[in-house]
PDB file of N, CA and C in Angstrom:
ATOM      1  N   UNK A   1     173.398 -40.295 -39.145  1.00  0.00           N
ATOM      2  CA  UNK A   1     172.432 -40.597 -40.166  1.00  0.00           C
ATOM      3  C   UNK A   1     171.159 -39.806 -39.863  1.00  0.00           C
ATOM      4  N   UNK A   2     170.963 -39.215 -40.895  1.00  0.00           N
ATOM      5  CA  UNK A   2     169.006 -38.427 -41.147  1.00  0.00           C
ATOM      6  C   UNK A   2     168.408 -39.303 -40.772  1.00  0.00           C
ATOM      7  N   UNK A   3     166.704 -38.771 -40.408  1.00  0.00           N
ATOM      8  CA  UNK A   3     165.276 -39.756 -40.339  1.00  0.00           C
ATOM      9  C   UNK A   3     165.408 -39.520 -42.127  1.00  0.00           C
ATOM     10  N   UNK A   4     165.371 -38.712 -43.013  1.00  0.00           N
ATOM     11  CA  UNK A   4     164.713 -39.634 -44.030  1.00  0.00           C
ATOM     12  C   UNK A   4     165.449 -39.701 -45.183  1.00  0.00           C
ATOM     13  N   UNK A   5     165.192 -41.538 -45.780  1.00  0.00           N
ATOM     14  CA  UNK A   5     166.189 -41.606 -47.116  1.00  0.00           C
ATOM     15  C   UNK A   5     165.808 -41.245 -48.278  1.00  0.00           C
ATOM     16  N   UNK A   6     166.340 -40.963 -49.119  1.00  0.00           N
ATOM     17  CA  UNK A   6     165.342 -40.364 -50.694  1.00  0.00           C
ATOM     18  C   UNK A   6     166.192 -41.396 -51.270  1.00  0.00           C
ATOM     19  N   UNK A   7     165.495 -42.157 -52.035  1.00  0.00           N
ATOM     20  CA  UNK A   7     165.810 -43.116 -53.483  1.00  0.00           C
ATOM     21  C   UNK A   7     165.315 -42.507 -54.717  1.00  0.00           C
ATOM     22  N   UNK A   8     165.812 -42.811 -55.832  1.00  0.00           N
ATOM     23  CA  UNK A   8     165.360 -42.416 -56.937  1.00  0.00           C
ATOM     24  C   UNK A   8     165.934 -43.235 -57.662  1.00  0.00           C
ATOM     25  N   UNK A   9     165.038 -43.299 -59.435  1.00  0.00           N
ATOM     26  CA  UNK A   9     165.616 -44.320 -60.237  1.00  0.00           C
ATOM     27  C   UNK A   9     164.865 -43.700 -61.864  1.00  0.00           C
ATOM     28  N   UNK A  10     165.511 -43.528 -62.685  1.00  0.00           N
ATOM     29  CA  UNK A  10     165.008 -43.034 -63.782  1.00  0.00           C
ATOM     30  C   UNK A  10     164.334 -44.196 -64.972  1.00  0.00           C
ATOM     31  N   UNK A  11     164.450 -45.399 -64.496  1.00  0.00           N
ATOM     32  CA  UNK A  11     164.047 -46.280 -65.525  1.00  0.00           C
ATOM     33  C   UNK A  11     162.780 -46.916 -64.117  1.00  0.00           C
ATOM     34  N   UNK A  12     161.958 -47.548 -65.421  1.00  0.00           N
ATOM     35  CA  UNK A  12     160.547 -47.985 -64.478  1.00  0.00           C
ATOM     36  C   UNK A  12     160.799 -49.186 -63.020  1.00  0.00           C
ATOM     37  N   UNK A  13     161.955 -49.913 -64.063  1.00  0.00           N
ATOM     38  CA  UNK A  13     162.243 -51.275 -62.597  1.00  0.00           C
ATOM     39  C   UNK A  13     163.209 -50.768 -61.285  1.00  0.00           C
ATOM     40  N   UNK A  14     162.840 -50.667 -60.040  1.00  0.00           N
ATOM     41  CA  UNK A  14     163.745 -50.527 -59.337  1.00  0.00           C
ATOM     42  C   UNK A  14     164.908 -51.278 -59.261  1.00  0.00           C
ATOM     43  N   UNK A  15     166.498 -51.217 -59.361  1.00  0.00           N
ATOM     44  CA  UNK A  15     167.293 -52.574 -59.572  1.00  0.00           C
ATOM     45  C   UNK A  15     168.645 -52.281 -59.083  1.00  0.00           C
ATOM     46  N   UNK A  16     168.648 -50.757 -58.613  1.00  0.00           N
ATOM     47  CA  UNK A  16     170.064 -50.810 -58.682  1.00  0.00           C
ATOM     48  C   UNK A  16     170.580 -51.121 -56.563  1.00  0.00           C
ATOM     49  N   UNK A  17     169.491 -51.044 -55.930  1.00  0.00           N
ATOM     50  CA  UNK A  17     169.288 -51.311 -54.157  1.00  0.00           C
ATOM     51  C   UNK A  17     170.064 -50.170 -53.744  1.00  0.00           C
ATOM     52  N   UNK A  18     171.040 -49.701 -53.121  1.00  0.00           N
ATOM     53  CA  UNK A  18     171.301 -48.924 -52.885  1.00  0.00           C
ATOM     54  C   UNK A  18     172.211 -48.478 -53.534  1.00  0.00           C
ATOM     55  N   UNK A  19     172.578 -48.326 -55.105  1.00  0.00           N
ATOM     56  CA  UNK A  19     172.770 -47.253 -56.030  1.00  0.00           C
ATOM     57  C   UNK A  19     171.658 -46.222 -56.380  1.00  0.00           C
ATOM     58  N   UNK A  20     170.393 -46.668 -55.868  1.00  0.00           N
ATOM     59  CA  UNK A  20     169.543 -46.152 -56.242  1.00  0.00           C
ATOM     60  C   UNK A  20     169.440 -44.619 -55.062  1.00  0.00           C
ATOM     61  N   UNK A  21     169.875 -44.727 -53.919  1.00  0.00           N
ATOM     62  CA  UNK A  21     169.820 -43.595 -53.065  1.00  0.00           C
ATOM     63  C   UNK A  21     170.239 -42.617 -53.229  1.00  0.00           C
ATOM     64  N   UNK A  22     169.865 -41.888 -53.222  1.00  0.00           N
ATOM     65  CA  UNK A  22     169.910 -40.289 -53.315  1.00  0.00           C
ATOM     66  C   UNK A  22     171.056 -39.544 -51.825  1.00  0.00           C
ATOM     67  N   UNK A  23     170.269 -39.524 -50.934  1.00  0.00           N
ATOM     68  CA  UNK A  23     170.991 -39.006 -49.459  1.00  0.00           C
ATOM     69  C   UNK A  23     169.903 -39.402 -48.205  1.00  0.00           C
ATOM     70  N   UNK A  24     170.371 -38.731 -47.189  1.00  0.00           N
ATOM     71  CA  UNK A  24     169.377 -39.077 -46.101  1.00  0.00           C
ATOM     72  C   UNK A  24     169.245 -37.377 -45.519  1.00  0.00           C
ATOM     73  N   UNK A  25     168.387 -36.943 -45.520  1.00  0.00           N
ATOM     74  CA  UNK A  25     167.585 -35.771 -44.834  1.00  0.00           C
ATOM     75  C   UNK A  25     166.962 -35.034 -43.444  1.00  0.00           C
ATOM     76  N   UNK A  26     167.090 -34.002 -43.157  1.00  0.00           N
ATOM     77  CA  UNK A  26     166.591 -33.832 -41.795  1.00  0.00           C
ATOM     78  C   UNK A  26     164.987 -33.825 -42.038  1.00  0.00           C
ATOM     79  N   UNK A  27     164.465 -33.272 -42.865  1.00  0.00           N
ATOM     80  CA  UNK A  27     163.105 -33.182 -43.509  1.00  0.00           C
ATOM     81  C   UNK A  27     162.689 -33.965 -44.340  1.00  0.00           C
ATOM     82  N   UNK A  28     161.157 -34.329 -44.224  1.00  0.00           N
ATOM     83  CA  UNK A  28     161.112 -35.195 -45.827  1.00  0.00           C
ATOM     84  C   UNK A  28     160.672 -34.090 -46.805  1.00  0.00           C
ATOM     85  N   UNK A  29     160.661 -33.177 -46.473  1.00  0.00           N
ATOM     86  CA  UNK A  29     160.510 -32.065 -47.639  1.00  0.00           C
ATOM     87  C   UNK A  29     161.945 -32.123 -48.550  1.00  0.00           C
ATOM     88  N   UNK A  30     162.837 -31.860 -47.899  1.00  0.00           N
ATOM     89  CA  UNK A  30     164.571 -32.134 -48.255  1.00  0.00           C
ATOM     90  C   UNK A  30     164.834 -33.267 -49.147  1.00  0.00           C
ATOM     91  N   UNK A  31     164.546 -34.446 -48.724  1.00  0.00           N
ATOM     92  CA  UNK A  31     164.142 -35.678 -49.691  1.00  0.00           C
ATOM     93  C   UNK A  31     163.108 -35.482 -50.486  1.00  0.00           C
ATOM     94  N   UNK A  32     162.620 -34.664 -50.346  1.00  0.00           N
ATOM     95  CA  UNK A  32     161.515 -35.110 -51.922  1.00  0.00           C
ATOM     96  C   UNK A  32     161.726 -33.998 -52.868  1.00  0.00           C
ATOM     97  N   UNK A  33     162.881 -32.682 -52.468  1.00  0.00           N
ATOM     98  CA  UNK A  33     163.376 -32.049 -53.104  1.00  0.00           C
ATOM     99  C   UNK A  33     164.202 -32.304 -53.956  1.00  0.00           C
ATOM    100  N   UNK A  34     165.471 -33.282 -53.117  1.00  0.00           N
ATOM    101  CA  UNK A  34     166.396 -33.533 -53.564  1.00  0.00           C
ATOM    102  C   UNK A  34     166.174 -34.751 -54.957  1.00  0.00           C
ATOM    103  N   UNK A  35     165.147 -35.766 -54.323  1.00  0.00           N
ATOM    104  CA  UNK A  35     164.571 -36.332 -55.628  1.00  0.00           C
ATOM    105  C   UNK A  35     164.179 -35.931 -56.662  1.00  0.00           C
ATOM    106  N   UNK A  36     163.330 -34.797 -56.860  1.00  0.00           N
ATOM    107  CA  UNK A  36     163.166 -33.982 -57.884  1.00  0.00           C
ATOM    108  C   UNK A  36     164.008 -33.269 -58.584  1.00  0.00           C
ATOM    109  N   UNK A  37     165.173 -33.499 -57.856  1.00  0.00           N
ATOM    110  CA  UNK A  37     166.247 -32.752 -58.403  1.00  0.00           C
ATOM    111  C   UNK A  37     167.068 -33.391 -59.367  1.00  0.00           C
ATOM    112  N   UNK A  38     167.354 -34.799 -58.640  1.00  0.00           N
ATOM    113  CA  UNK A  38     167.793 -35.696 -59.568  1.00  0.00           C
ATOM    114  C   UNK A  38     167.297 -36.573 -60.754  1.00  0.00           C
ATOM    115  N   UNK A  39     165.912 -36.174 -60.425  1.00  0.00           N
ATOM    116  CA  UNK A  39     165.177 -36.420 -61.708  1.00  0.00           C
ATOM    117  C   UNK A  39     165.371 -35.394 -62.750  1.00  0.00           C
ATOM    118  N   UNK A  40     165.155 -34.084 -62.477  1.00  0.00           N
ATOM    119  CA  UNK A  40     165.496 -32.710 -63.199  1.00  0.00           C
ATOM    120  C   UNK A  40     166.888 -33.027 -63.989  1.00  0.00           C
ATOM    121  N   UNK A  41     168.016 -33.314 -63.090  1.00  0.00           N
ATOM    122  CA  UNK A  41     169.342 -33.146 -64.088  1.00  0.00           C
ATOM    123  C   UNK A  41     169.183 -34.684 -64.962  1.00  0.00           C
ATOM    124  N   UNK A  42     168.843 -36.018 -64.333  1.00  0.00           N
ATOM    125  CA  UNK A  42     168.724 -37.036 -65.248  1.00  0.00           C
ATOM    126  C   UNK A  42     167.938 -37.339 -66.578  1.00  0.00           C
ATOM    127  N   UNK A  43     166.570 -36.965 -65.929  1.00  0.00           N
ATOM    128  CA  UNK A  43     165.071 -36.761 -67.183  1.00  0.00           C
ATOM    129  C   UNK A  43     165.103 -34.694 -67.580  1.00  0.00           C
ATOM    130  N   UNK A  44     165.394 -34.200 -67.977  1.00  0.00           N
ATOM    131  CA  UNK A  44     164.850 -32.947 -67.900  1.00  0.00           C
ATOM    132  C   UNK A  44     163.750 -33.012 -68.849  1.00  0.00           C
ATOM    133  N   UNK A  45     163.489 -33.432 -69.897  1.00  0.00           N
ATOM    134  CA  UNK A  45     162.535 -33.743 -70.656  1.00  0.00           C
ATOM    135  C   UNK A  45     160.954 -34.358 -69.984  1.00  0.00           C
ATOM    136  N   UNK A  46     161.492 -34.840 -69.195  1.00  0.00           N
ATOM    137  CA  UNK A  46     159.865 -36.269 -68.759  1.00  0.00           C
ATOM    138  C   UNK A  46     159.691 -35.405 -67.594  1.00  0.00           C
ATOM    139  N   UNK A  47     158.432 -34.228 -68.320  1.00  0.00           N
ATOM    140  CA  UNK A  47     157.939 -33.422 -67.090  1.00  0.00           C
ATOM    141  C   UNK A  47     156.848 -34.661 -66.198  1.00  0.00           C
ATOM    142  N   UNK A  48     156.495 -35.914 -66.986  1.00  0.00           N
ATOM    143  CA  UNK A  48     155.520 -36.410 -66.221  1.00  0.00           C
ATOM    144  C   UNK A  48     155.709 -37.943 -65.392  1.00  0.00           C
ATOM    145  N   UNK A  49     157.044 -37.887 -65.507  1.00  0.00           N
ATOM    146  CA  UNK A  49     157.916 -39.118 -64.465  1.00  0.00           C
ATOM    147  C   UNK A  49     156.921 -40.117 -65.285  1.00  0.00           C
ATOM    148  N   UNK A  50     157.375 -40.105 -66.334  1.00  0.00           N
ATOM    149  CA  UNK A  50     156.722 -41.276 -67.717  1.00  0.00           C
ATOM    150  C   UNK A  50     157.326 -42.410 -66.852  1.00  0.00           C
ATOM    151  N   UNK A  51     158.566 -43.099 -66.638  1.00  0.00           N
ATOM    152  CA  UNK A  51     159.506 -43.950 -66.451  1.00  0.00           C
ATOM    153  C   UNK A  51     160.471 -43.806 -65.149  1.00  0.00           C
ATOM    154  N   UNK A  52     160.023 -42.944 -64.587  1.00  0.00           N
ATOM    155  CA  UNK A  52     161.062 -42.426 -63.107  1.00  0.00           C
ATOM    156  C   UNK A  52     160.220 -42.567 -62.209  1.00  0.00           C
ATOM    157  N   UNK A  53     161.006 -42.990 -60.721  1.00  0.00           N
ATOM    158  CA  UNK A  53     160.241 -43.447 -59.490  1.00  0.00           C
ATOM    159  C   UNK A  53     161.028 -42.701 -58.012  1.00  0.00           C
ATOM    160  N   UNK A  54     160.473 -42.303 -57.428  1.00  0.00           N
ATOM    161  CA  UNK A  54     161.161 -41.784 -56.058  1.00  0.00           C
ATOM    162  C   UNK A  54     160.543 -42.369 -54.932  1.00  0.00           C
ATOM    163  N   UNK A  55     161.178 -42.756 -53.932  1.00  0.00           N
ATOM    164  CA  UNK A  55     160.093 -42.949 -52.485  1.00  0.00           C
ATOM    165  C   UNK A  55     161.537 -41.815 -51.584  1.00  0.00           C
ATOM    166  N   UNK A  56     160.723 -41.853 -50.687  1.00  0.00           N
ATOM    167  CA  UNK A  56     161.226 -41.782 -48.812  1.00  0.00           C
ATOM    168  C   UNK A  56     160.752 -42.299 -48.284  1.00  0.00           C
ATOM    169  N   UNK A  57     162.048 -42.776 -47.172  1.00  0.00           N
ATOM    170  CA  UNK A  57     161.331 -43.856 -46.195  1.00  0.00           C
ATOM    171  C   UNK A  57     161.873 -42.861 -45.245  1.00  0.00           C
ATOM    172  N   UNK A  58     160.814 -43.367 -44.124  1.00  0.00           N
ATOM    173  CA  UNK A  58     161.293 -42.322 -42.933  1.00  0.00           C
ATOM    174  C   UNK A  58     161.817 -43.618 -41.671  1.00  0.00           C
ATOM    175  N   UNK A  59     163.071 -43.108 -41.446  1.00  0.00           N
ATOM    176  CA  UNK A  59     163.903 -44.554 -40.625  1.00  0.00           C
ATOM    177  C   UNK A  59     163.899 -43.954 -39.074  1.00  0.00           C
ATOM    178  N   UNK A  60     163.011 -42.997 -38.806  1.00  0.00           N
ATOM    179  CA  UNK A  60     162.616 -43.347 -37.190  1.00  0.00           C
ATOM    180  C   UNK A  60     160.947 -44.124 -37.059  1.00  0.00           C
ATOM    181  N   UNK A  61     160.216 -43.871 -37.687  1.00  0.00           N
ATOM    182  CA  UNK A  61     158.689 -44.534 -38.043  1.00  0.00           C
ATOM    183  C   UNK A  61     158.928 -45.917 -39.001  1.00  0.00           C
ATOM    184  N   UNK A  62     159.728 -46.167 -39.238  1.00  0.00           N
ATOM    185  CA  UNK A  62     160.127 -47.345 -40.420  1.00  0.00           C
ATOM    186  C   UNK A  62     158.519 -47.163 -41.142  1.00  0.00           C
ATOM    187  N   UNK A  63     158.633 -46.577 -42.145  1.00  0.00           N
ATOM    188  CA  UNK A  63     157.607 -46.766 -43.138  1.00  0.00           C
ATOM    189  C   UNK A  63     157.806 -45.926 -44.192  1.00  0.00           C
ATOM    190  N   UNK A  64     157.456 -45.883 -45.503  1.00  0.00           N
ATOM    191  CA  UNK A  64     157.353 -45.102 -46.393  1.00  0.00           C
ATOM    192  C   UNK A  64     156.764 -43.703 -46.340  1.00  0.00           C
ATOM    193  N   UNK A  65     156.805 -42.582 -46.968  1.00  0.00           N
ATOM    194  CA  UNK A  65     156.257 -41.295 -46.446  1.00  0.00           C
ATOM    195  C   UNK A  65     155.585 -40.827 -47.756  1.00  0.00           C
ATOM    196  N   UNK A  66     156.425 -41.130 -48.691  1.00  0.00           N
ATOM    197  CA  UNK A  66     156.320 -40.508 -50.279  1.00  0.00           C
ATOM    198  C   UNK A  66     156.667 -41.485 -51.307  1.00  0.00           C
ATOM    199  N   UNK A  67     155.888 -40.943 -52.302  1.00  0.00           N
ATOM    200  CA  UNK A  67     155.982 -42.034 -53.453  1.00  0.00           C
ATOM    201  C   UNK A  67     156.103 -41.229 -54.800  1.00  0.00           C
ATOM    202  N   UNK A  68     156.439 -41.119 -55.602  1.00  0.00           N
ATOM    203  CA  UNK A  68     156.320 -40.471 -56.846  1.00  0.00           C
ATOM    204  C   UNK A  68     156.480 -41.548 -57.881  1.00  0.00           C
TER     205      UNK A  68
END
């Protein structure tokens, strides 16, 4: 397992727990790529994450890193 997880979710409520994950990363650059990515093929329209949410958590620091 990576230090960091990327979640993502295209509707405003977080709900799906871990349907919502994306992958786990050596970088949190990697995770916040890969989030953007899956926002890109899901929303391609909503350049302004109207309704879409991303974090990383980083699971050697247990804490959040990023938020979108």
């Amino acid at each position: 397992m990576k230090q960091y997880f990327a979640f993502y979710g295209d509707c405003y409520y977080p709900s799906g727990g871990m349907d919502d994950f994306v992958g786990d990363y050596d970088t949190k650059e990697e995770a916040i790529e890969a989030i953007e990515s899956a926002h890109l093929k899901n929303r391609p329209d909503d350049k302004v994450w109207e309704w879409a949410w991303g974090n990383v958590w980083d699971s050697k620091d247990r804490i959040e890193v990023h938020t979108k």
